[in-house]
Protein backbone atom coordinates (compact mmCIF):
# COMPACT_ATOMS: atom_id res chain seq x y z
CA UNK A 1 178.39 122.73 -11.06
CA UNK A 2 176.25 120.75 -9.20
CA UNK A 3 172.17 119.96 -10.00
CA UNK A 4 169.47 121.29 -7.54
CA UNK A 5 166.50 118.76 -7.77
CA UNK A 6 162.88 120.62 -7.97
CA UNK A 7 161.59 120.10 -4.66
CA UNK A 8 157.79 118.49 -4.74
CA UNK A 9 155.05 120.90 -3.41
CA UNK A 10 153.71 120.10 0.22
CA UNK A 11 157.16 118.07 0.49
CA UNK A 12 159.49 120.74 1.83
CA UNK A 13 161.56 120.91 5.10
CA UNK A 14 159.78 121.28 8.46
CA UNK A 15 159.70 124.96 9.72
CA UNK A 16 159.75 126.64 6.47
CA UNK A 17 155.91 127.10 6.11
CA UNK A 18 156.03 124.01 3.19
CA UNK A 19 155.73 121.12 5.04
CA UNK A 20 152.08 118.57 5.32
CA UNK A 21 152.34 119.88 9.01
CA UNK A 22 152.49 123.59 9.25
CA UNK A 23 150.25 125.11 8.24
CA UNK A 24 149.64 128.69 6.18
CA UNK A 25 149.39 132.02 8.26
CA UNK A 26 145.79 133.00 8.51
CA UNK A 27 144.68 129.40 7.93
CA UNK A 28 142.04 128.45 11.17
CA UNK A 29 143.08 125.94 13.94
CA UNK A 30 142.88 122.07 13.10
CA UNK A 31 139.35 121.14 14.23
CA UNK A 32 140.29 119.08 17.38
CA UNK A 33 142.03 122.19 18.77
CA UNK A 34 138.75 124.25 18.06
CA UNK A 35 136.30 121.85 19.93
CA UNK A 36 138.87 120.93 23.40
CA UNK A 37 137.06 124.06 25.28
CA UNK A 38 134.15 122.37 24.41
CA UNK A 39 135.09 118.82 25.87
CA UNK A 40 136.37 120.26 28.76
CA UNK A 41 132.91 121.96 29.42
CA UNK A 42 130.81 118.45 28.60
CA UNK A 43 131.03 117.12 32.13
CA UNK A 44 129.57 120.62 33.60
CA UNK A 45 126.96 120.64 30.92
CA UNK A 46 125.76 117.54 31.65
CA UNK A 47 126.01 118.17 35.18
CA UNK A 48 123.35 120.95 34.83
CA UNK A 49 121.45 119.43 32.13
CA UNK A 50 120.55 116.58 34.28
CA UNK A 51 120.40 118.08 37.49
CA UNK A 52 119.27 121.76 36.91
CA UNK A 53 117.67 121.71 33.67
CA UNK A 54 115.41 118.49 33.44
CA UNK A 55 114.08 119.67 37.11
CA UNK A 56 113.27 123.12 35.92
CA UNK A 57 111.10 121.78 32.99
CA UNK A 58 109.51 119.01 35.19
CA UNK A 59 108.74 121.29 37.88
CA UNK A 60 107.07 124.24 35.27
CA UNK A 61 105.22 121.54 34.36
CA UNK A 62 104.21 120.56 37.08
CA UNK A 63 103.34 124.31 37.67
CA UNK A 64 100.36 123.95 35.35
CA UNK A 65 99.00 120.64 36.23
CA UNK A 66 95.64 119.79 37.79
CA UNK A 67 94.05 117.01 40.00
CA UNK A 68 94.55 115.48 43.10
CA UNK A 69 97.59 112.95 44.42
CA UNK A 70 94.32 109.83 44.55
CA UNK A 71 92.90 110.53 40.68
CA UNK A 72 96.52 111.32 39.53
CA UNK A 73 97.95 115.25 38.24
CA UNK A 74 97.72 115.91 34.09
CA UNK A 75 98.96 119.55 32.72
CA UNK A 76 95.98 121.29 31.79
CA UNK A 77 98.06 124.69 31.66
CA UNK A 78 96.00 125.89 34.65
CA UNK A 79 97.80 129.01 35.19
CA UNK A 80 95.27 129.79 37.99
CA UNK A 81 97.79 128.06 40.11
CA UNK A 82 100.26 131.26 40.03
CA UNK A 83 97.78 133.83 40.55
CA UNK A 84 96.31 131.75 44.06
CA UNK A 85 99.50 130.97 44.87
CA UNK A 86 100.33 134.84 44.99
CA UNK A 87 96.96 135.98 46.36
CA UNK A 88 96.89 133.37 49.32
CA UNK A 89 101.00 133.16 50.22
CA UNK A 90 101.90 137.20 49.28
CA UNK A 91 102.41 137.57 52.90
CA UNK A 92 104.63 134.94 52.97
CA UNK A 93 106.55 136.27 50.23
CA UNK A 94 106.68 139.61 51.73
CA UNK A 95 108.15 138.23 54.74
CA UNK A 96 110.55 136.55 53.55
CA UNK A 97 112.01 139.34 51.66
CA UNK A 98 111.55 141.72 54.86
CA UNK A 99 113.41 139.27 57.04
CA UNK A 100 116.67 138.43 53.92
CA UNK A 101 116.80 141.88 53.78
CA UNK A 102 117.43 142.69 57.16
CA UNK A 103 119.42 139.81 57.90
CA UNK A 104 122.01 140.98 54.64
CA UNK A 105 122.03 144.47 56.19
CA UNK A 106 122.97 143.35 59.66
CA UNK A 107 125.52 140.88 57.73
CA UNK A 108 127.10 143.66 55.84
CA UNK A 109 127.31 145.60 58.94
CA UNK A 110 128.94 143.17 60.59
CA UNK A 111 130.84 141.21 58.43
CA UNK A 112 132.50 144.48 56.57
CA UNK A 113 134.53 145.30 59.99
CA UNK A 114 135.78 141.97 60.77
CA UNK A 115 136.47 141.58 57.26
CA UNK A 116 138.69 144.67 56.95
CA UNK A 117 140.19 143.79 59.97
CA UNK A 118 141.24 140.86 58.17
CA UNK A 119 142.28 141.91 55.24
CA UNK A 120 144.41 144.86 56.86
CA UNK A 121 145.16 144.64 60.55
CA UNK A 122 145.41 141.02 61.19
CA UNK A 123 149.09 140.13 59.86
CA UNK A 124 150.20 136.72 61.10
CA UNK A 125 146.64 135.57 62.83
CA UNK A 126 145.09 136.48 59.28
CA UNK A 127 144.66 132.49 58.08
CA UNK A 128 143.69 131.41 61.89
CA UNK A 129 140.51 134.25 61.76
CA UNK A 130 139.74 133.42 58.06
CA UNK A 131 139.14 129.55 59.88
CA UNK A 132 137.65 130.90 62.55
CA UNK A 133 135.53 132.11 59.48
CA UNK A 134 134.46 129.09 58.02
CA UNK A 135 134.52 127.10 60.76
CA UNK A 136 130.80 126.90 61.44
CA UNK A 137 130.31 125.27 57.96
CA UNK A 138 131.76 122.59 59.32
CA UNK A 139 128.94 122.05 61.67
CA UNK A 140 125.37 120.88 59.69
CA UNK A 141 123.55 123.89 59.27
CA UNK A 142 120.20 122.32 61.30
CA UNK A 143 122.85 121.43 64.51
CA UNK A 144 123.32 125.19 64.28
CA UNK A 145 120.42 126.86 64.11
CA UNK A 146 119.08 124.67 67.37
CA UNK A 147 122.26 125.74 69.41
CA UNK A 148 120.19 129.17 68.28
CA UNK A 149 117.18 127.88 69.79
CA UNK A 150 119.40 127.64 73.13
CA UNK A 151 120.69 130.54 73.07
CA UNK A 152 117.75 132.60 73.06
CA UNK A 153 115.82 130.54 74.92
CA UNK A 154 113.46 132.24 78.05
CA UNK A 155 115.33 132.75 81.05
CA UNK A 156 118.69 132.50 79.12
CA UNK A 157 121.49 134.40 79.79
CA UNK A 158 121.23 136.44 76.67
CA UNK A 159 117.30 137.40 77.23
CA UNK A 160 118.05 137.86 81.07
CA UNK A 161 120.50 140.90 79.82
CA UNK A 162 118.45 142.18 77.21
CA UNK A 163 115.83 142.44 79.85
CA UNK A 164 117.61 143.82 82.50
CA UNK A 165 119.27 146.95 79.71
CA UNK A 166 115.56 147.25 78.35
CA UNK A 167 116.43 146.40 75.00
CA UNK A 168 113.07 143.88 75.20
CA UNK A 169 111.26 146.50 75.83
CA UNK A 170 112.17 148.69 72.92
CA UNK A 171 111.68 145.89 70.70
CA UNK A 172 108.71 144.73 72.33
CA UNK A 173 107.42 148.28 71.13
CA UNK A 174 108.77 147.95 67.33
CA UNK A 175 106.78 144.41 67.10
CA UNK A 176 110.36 142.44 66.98
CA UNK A 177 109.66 140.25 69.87
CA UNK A 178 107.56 139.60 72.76
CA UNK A 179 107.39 141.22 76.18
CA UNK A 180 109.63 139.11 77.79
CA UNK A 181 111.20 136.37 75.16
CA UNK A 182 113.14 136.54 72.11
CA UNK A 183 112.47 132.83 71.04
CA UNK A 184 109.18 132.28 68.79
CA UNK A 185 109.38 135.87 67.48
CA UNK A 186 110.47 138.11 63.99
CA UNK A 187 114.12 138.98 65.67
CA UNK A 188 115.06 135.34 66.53
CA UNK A 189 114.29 134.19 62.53
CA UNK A 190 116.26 137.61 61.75
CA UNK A 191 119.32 136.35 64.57
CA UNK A 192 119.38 132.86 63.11
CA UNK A 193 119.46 134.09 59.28
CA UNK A 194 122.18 136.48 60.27
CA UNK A 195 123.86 133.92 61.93
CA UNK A 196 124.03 131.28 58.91
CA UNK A 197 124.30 133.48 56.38
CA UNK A 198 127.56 135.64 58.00
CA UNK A 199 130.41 133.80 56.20
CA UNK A 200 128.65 133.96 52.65
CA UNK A 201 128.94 137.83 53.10
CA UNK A 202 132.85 137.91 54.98
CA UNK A 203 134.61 136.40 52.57
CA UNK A 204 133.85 137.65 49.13
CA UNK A 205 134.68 141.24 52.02
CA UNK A 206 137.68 140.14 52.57
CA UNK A 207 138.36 138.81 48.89
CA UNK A 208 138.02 142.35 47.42
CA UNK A 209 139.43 144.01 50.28
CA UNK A 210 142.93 142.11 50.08
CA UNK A 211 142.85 142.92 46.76
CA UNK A 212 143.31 146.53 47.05
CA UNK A 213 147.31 147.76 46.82
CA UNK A 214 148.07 149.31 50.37
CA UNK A 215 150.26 152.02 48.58
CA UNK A 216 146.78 153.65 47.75
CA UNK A 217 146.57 153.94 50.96
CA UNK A 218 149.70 155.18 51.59
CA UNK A 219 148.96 158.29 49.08
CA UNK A 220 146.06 158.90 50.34
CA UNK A 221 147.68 159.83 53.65
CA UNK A 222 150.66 161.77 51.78
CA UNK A 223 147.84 163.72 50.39
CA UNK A 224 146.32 164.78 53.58
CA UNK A 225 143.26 162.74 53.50
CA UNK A 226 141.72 161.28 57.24
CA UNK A 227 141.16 157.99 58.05
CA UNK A 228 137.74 158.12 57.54
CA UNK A 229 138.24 159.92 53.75
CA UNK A 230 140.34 157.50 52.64
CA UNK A 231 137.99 155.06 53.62
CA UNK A 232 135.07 157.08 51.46
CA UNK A 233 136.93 157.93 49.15
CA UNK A 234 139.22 155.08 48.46
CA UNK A 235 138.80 151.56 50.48
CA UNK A 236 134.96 150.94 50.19
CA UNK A 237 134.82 152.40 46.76
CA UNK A 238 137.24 149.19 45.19
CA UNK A 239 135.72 146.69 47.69
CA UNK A 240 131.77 147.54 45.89
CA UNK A 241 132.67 143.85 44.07
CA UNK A 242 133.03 142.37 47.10
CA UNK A 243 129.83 144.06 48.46
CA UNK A 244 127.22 142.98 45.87
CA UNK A 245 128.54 139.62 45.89
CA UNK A 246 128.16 138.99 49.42
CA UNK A 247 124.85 140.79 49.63
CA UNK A 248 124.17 138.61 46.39
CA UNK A 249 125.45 135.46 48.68
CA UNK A 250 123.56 136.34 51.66
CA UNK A 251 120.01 137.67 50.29
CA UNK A 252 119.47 134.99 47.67
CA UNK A 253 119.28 131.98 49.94
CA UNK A 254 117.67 133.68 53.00
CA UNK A 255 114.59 134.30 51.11
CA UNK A 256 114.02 130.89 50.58
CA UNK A 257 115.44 129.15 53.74
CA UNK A 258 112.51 127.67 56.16
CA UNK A 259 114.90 126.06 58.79
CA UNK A 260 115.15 129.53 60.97
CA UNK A 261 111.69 130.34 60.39
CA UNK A 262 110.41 126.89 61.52
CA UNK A 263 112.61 126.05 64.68
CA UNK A 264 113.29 129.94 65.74
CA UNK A 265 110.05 131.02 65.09
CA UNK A 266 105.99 130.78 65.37
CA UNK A 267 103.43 130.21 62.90
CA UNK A 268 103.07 134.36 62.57
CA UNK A 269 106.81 134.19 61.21
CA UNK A 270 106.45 131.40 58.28
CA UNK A 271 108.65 131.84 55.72
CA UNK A 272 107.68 131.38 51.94
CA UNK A 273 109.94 128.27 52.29
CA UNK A 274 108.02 126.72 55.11
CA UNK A 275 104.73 127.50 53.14
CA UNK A 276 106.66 125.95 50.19
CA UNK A 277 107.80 122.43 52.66
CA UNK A 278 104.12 122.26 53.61
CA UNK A 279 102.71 122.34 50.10
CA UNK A 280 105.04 119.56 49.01
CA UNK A 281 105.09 116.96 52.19
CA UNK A 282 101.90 118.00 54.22
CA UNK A 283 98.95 119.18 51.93
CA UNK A 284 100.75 117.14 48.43
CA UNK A 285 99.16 119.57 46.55
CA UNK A 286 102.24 119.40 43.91
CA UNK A 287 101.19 122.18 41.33
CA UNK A 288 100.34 124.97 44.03
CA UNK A 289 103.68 124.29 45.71
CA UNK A 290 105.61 124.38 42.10
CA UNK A 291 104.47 127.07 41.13
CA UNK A 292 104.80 129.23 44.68
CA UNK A 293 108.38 128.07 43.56
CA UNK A 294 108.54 129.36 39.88
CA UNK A 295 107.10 132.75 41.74
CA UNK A 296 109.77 133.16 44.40
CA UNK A 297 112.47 132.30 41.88
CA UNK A 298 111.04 135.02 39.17
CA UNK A 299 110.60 137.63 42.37
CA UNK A 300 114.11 136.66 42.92
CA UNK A 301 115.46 137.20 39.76
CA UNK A 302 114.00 140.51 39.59
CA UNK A 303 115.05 141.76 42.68
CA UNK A 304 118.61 140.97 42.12
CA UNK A 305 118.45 142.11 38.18
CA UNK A 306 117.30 145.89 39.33
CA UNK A 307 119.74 145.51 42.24
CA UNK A 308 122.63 144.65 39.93
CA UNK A 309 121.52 147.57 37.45
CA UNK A 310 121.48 150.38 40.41
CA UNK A 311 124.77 148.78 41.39
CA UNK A 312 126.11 149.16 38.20
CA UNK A 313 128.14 145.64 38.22
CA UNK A 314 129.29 146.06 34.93
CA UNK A 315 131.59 149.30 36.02
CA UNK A 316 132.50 147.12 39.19
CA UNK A 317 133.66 143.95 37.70
């Protein structure tokens, strides 16, 4: 009869749940396995620490500073700076939320179509129109707007048929442009934001439309349903994610763009951003322009927070 030696705690064989290495069930992760999200997010952190962050505090201080660019700016919390801001540029502000809001209307109106086409109809020349999509971003966005500037210019082609159908006329009455030029007036700013901002609203379209399982589709039709009540009832009801991103994508950075306003448009159609530019490089009165900043960022924010909340994101995501 042979002698079992007593084996040593902590010594026994690997795999049995005995060994230095394994460790109990229930015990938590070794500590370098618990923090290795957290390295991988350091770079990003720092990223926006240094070049989102530190700006934001700088420029709210800036916000509430006082003086003049010769005697030097010190904070002196002079929140006065907000409320002149608002009274002297509101216009501004309503404008540019008029003319984003328009432009990510006519965006949606557009872009949905092509993007369903897309997404549904355009089998093997799908990846050639989703370049034809992007394509303009390959162009600088300022080299774009002035082929704009071109295109609507008096005596153009374009103008010369909107005059000869009477559309100038119509929107000569509605205030949208003058009595015989497009160029220098609200609905060339509106053209050149729609323009720009097209491709921000297409794709996340054609994202959450290609998403969508076609045999939906196919029971819809088993069940008797039209075209256009499947498309009520089923199609735009799954592609809502797609449609408050890209009205998300589109609205957000039309407010504050100033290129459209300022080469497409007059002095009557400045842009908060153009008041913004001026502020900072013209006038270099730093805290009025930093905190017309802070203002259309918080206007911003609550635009988009009660549009997400009437949207009701949460169900959609």
């Amino acid at each position: 009869m042979t002698a079992v030696a007593p084996v040593a705690p902590g010594s026994g064989t690997p795999g049995t749940g005995t060994g230095p290495s394994d460790a109990p069930a229930g015990e938590p992760r070794r500590p370098r396995r618990r923090l290795t999200p957290y390295w991988l997010l350091l770079p990003a952190g720092l990223w926006l620490a240094v070049f989102f962050v530190a700006p934001l505090f700088y420029q709210a201080s800036t916000s509430v500073q006082s003086g003049s660019l010769e005697e030097g700016f010190r904070v002196t919390w002079q929140f006065s700076n907000y409320t002149d801001a608002l009274g002297t540029y509101g216009e501004h502000f309503l404008r540019s939320f008029l003319y984003a809001a328009t432009a990510t209307v006519l965006c949606l109106l557009i872009g949905y179509p092509l993007a369903y086409m897309i997404a549904f109809r355009a089998g093997r020349w799908r990846n050639v129109l989703l370049v034809m999509v992007i394509a303009p971003f390959f162009t600088s966005f300022l080299i774009r707007t002035l082929a704009w500037k071109t295109i609507l210019s008096d005596g153009g082609p374009v103008v010369g048929a909107l005059d000869a159908l009477h559309v100038l006329d119509v929107t000569s009455w509605l205030g949208l442009t003058g009595s015989e030029r497009v160029l220098a007036t609200p609905l060339a700013v509106v053209c050149g934001l729609t323009y720009n901002f097209l491709p921000f609203m297409i794709l996340p379209l054609y994202s959450s439309l290609e998403r969508i399982d076609a045999s939906l589709h196919e029971a819809s039709r088993d069940l008797y349903a039209t075209p256009s009540t499947t498309f009520r009832k089923v199609t735009f009801p799954l592609s809502l994610p797609g449609v408050v991103a890209g009205t998300l994508l589109t609205f957000i950075p039309a407010s504050g763009d100033y290129i459209n306003a300022q080469l497409l448009g007059s002095p009557n159609e400045q842009m908060i951003g153009n008041a913004i530019q001026k502020q900072f490089l013209n006038v270099l009165d730093y805290p009025t322009a930093a905190a017309m900043s802070f203002l259309l960022m918080a206007l911003i924010l609550i635009v988009v927070s009660v549009y997400m909340r009437r949207a009701g994101t949460e169900e959609l995501v």
